[in-house]
PDB file of N, CA and C in Angstrom:
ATOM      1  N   UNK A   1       0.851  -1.182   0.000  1.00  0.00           N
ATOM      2  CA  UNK A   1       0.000   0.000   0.000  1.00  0.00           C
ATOM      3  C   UNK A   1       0.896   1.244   0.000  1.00  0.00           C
ATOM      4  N   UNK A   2       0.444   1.985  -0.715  1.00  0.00           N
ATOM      5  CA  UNK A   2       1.477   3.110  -0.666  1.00  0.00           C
ATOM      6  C   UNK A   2       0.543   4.468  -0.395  1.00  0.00           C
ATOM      7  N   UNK A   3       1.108   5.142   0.182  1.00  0.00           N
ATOM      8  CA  UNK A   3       0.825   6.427   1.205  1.00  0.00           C
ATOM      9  C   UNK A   3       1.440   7.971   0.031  1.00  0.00           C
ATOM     10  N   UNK A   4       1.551   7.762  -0.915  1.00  0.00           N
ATOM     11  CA  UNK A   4       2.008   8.698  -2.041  1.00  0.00           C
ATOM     12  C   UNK A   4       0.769   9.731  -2.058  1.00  0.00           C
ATOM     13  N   UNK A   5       0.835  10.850  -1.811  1.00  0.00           N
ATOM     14  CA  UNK A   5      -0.192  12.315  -2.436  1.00  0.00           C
ATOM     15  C   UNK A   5      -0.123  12.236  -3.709  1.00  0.00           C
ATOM     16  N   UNK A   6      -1.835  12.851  -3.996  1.00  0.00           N
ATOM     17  CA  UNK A   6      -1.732  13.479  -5.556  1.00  0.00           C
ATOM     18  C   UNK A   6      -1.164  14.842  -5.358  1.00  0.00           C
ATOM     19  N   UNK A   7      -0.138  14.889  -6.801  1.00  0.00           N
ATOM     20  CA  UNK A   7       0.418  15.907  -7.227  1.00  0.00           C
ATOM     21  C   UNK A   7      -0.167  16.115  -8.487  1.00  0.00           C
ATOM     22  N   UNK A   8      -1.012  17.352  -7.886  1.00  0.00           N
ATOM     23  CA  UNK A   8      -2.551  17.836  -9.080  1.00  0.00           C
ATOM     24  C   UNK A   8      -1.680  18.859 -10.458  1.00  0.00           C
ATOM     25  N   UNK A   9      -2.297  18.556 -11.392  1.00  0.00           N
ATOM     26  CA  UNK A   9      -1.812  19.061 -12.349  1.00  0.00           C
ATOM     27  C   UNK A   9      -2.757  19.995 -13.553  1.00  0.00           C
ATOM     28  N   UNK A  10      -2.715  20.758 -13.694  1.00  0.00           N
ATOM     29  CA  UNK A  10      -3.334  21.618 -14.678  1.00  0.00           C
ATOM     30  C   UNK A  10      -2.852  21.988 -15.615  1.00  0.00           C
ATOM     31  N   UNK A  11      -3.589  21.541 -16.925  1.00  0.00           N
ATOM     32  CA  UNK A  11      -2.677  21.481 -18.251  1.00  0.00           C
ATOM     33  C   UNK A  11      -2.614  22.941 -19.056  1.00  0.00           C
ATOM     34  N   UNK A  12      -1.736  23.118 -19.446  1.00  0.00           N
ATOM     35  CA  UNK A  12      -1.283  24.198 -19.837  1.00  0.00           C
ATOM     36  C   UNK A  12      -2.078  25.061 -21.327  1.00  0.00           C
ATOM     37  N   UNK A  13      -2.651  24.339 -21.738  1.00  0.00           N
ATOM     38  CA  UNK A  13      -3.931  24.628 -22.198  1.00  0.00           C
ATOM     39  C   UNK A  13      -5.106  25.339 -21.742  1.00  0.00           C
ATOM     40  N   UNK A  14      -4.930  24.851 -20.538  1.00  0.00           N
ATOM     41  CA  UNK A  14      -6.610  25.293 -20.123  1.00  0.00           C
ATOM     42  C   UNK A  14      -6.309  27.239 -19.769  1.00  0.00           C
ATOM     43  N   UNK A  15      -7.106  27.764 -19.943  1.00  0.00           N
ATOM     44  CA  UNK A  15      -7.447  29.761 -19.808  1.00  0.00           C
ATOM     45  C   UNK A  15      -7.916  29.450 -18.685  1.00  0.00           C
ATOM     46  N   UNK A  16      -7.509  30.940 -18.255  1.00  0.00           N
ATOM     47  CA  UNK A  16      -8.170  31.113 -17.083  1.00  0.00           C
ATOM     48  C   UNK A  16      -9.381  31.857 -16.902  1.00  0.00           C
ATOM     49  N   UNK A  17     -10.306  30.615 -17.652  1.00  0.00           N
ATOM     50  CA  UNK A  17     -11.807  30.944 -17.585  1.00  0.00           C
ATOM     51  C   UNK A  17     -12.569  30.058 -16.439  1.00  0.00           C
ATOM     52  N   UNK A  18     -11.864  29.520 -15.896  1.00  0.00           N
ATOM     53  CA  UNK A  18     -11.904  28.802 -14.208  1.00  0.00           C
ATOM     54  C   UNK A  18     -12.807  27.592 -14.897  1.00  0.00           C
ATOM     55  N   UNK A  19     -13.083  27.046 -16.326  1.00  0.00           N
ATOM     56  CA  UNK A  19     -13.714  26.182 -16.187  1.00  0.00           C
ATOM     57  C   UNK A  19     -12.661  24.629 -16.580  1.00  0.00           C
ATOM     58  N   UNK A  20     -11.876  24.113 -15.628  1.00  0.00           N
ATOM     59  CA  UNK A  20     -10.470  23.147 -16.110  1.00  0.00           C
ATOM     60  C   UNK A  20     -11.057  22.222 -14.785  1.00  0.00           C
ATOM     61  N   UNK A  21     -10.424  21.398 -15.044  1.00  0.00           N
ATOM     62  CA  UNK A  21      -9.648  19.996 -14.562  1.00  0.00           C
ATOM     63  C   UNK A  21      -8.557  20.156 -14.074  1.00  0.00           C
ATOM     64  N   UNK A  22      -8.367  18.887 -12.757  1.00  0.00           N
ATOM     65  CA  UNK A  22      -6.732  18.708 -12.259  1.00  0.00           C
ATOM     66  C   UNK A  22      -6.589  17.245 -12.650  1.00  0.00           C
ATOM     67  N   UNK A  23      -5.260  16.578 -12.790  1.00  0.00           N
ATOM     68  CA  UNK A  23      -4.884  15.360 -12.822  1.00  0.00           C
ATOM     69  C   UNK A  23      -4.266  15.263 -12.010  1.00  0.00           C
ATOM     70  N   UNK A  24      -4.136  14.312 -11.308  1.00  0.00           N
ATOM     71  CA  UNK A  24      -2.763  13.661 -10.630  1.00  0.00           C
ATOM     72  C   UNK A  24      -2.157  12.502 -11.324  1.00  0.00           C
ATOM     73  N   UNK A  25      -1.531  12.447 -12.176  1.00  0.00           N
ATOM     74  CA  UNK A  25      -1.255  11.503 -13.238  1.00  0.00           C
ATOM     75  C   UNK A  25       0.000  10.610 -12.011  1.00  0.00           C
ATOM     76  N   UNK A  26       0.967  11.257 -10.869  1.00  0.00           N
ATOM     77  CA  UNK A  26       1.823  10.144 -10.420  1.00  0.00           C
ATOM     78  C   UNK A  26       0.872   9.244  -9.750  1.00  0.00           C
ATOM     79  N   UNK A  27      -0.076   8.880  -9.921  1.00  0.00           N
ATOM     80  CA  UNK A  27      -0.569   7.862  -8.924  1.00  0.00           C
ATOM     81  C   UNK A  27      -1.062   6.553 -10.038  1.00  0.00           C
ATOM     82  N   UNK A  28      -0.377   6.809 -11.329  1.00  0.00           N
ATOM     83  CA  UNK A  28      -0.999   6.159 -12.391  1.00  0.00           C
ATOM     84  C   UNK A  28      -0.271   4.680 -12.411  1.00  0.00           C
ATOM     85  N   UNK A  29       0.741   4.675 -11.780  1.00  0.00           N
ATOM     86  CA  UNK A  29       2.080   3.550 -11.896  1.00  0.00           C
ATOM     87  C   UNK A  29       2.181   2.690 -10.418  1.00  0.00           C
ATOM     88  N   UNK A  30       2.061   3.481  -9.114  1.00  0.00           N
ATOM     89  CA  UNK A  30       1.219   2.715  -7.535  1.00  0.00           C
ATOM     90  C   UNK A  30      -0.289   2.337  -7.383  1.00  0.00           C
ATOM     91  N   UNK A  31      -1.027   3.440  -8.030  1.00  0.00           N
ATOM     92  CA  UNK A  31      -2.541   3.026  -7.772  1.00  0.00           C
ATOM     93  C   UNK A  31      -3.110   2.204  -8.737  1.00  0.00           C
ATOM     94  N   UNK A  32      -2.834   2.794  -9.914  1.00  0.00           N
ATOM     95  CA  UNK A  32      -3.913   2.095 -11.026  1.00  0.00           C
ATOM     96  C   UNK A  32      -4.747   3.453 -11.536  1.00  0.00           C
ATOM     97  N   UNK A  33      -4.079   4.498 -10.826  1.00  0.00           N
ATOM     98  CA  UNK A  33      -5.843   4.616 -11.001  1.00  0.00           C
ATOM     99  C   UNK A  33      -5.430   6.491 -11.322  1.00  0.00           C
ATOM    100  N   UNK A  34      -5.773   7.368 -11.936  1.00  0.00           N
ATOM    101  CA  UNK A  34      -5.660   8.953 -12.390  1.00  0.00           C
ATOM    102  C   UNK A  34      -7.029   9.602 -11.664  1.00  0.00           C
ATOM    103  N   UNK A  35      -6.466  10.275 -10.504  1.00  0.00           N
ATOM    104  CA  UNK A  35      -7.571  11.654 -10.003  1.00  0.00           C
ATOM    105  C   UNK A  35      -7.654  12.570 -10.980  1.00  0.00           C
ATOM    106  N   UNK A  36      -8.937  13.067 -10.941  1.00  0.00           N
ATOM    107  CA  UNK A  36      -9.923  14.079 -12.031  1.00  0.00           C
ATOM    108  C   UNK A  36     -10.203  14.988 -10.340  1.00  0.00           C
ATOM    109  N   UNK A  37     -10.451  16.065 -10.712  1.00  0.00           N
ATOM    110  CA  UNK A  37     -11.133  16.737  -9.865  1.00  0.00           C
ATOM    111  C   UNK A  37     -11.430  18.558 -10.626  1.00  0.00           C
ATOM    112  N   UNK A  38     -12.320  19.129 -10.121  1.00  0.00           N
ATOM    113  CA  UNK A  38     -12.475  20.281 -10.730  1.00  0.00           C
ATOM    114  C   UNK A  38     -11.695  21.559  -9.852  1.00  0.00           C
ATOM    115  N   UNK A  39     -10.967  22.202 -10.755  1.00  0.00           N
ATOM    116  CA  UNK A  39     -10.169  23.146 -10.314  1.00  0.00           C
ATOM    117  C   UNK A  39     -10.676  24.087  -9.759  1.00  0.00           C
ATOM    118  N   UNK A  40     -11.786  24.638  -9.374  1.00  0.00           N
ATOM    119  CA  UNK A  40     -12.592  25.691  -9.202  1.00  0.00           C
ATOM    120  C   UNK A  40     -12.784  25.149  -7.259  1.00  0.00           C
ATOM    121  N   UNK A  41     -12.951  23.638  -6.819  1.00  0.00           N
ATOM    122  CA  UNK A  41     -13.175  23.329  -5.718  1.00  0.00           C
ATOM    123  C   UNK A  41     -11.752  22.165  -5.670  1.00  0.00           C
ATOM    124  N   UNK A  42     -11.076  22.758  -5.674  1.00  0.00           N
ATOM    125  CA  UNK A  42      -9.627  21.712  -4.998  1.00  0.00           C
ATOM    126  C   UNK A  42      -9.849  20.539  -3.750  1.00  0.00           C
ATOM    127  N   UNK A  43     -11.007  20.969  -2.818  1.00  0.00           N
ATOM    128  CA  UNK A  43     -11.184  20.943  -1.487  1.00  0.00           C
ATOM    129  C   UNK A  43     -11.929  19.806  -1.824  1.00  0.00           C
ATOM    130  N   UNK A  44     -12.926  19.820  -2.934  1.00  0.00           N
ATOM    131  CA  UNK A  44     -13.920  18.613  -3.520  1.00  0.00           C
ATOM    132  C   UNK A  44     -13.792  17.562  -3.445  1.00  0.00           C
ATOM    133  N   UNK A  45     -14.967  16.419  -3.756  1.00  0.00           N
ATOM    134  CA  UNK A  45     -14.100  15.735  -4.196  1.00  0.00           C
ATOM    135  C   UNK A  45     -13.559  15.129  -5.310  1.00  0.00           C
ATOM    136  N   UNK A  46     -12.473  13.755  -5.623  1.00  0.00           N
ATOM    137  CA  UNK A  46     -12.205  13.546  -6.841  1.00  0.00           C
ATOM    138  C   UNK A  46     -12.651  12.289  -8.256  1.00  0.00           C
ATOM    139  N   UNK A  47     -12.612  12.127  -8.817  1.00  0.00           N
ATOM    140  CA  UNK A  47     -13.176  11.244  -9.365  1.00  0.00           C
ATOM    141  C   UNK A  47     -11.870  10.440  -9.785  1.00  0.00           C
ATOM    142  N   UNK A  48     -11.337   9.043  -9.354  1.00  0.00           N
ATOM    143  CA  UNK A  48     -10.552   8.163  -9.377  1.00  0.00           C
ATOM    144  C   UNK A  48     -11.094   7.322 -11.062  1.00  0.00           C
ATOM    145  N   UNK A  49     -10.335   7.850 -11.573  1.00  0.00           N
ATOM    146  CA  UNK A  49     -10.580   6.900 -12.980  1.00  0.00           C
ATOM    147  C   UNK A  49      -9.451   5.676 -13.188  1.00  0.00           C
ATOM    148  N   UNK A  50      -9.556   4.908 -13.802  1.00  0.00           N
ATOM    149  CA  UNK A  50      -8.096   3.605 -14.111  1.00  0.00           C
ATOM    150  C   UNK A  50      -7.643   4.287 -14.933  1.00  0.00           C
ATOM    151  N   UNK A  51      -6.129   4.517 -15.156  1.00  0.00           N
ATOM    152  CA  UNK A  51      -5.661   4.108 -15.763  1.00  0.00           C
ATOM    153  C   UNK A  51      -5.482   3.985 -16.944  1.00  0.00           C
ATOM    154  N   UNK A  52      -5.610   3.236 -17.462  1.00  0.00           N
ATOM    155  CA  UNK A  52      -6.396   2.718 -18.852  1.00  0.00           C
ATOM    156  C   UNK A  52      -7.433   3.458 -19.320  1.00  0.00           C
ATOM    157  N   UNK A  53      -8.571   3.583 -18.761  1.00  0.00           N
ATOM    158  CA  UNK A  53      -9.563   4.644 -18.702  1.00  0.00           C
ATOM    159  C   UNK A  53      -8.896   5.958 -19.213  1.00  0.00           C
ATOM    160  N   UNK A  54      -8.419   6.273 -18.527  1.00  0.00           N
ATOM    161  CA  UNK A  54      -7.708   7.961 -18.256  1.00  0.00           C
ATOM    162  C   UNK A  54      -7.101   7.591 -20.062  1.00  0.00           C
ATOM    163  N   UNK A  55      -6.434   6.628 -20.400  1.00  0.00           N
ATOM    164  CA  UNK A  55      -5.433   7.201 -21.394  1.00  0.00           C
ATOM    165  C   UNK A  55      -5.851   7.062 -22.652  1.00  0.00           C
ATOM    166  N   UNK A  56      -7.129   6.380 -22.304  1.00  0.00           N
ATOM    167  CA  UNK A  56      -7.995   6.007 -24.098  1.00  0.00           C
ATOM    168  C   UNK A  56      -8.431   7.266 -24.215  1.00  0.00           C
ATOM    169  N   UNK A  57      -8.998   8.145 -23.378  1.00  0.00           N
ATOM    170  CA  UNK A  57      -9.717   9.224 -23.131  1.00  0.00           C
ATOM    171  C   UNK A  57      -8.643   9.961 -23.777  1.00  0.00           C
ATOM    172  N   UNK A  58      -7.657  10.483 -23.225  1.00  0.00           N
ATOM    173  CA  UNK A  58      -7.041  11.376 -23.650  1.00  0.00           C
ATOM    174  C   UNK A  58      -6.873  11.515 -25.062  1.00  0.00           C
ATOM    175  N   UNK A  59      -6.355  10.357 -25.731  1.00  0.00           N
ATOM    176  CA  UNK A  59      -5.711   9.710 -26.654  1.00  0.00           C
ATOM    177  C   UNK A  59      -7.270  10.115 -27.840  1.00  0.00           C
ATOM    178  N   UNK A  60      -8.224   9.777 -27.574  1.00  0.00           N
ATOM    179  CA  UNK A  60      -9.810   9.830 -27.824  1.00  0.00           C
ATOM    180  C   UNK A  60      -9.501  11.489 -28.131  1.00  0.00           C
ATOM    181  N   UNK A  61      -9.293  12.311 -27.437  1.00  0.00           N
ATOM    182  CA  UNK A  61      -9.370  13.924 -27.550  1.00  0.00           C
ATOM    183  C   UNK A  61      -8.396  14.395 -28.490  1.00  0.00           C
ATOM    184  N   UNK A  62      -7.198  13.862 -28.486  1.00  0.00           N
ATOM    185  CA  UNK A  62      -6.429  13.938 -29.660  1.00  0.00           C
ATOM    186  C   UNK A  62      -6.291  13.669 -31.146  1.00  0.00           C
ATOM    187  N   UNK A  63      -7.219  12.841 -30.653  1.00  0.00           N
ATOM    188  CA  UNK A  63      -7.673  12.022 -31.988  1.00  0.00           C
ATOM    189  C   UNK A  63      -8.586  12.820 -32.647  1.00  0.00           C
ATOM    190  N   UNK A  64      -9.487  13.939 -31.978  1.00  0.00           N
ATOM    191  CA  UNK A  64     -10.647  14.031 -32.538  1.00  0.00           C
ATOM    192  C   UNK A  64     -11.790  13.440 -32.385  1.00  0.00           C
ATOM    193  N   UNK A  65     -11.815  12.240 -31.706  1.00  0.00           N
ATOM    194  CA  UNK A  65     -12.933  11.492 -31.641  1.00  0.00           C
ATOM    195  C   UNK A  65     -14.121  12.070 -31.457  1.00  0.00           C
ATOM    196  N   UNK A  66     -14.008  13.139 -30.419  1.00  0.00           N
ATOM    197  CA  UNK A  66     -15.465  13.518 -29.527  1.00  0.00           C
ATOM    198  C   UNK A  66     -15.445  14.911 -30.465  1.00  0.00           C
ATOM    199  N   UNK A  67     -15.307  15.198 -31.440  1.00  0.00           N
ATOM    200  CA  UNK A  67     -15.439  16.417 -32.404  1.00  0.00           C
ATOM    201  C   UNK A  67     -14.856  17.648 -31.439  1.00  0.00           C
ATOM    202  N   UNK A  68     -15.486  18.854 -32.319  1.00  0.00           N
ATOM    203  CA  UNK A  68     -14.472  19.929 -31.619  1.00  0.00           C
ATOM    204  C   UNK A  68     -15.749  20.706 -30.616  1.00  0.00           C
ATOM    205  N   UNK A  69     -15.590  21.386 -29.826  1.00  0.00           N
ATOM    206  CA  UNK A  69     -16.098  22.228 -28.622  1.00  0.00           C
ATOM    207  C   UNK A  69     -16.170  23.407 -29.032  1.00  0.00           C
TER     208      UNK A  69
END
């Protein structure tokens, strides 16, 4: 079991129109698992995605998959 903090991350993309996401991507290689949480409430809470999950997703946004915003 490991006792490691998320070290939240905000991608350098996002404006500061307060509407972003944090990652904690080091917990991806001990846990399994990538914190989501909304930057606006740090204090909140987070949504624990796998892994795997987390990287189709990303990979999915790069791609284009989910069209443009």
């Amino acid at each position: 079991m490991t006792t490691e903090s998320p070290r939240w991350f905000t991608s350098s993309y996002s404006g500061n129109g307060g509407q972003c996401v944090q990652v904690a991507t080091n917990l991806a290689a001990t846990r399994g698992t990538v914190p989501v949480r909304d930057s606006k409430n740090p204090g909140g809470p987070a949504l624990n995605l796998r892994a795997g999950a987390f990287s189709s997703f990303v990979a999915g946004l790069k791609s284009g998959a989910f069209g443009s915003i």
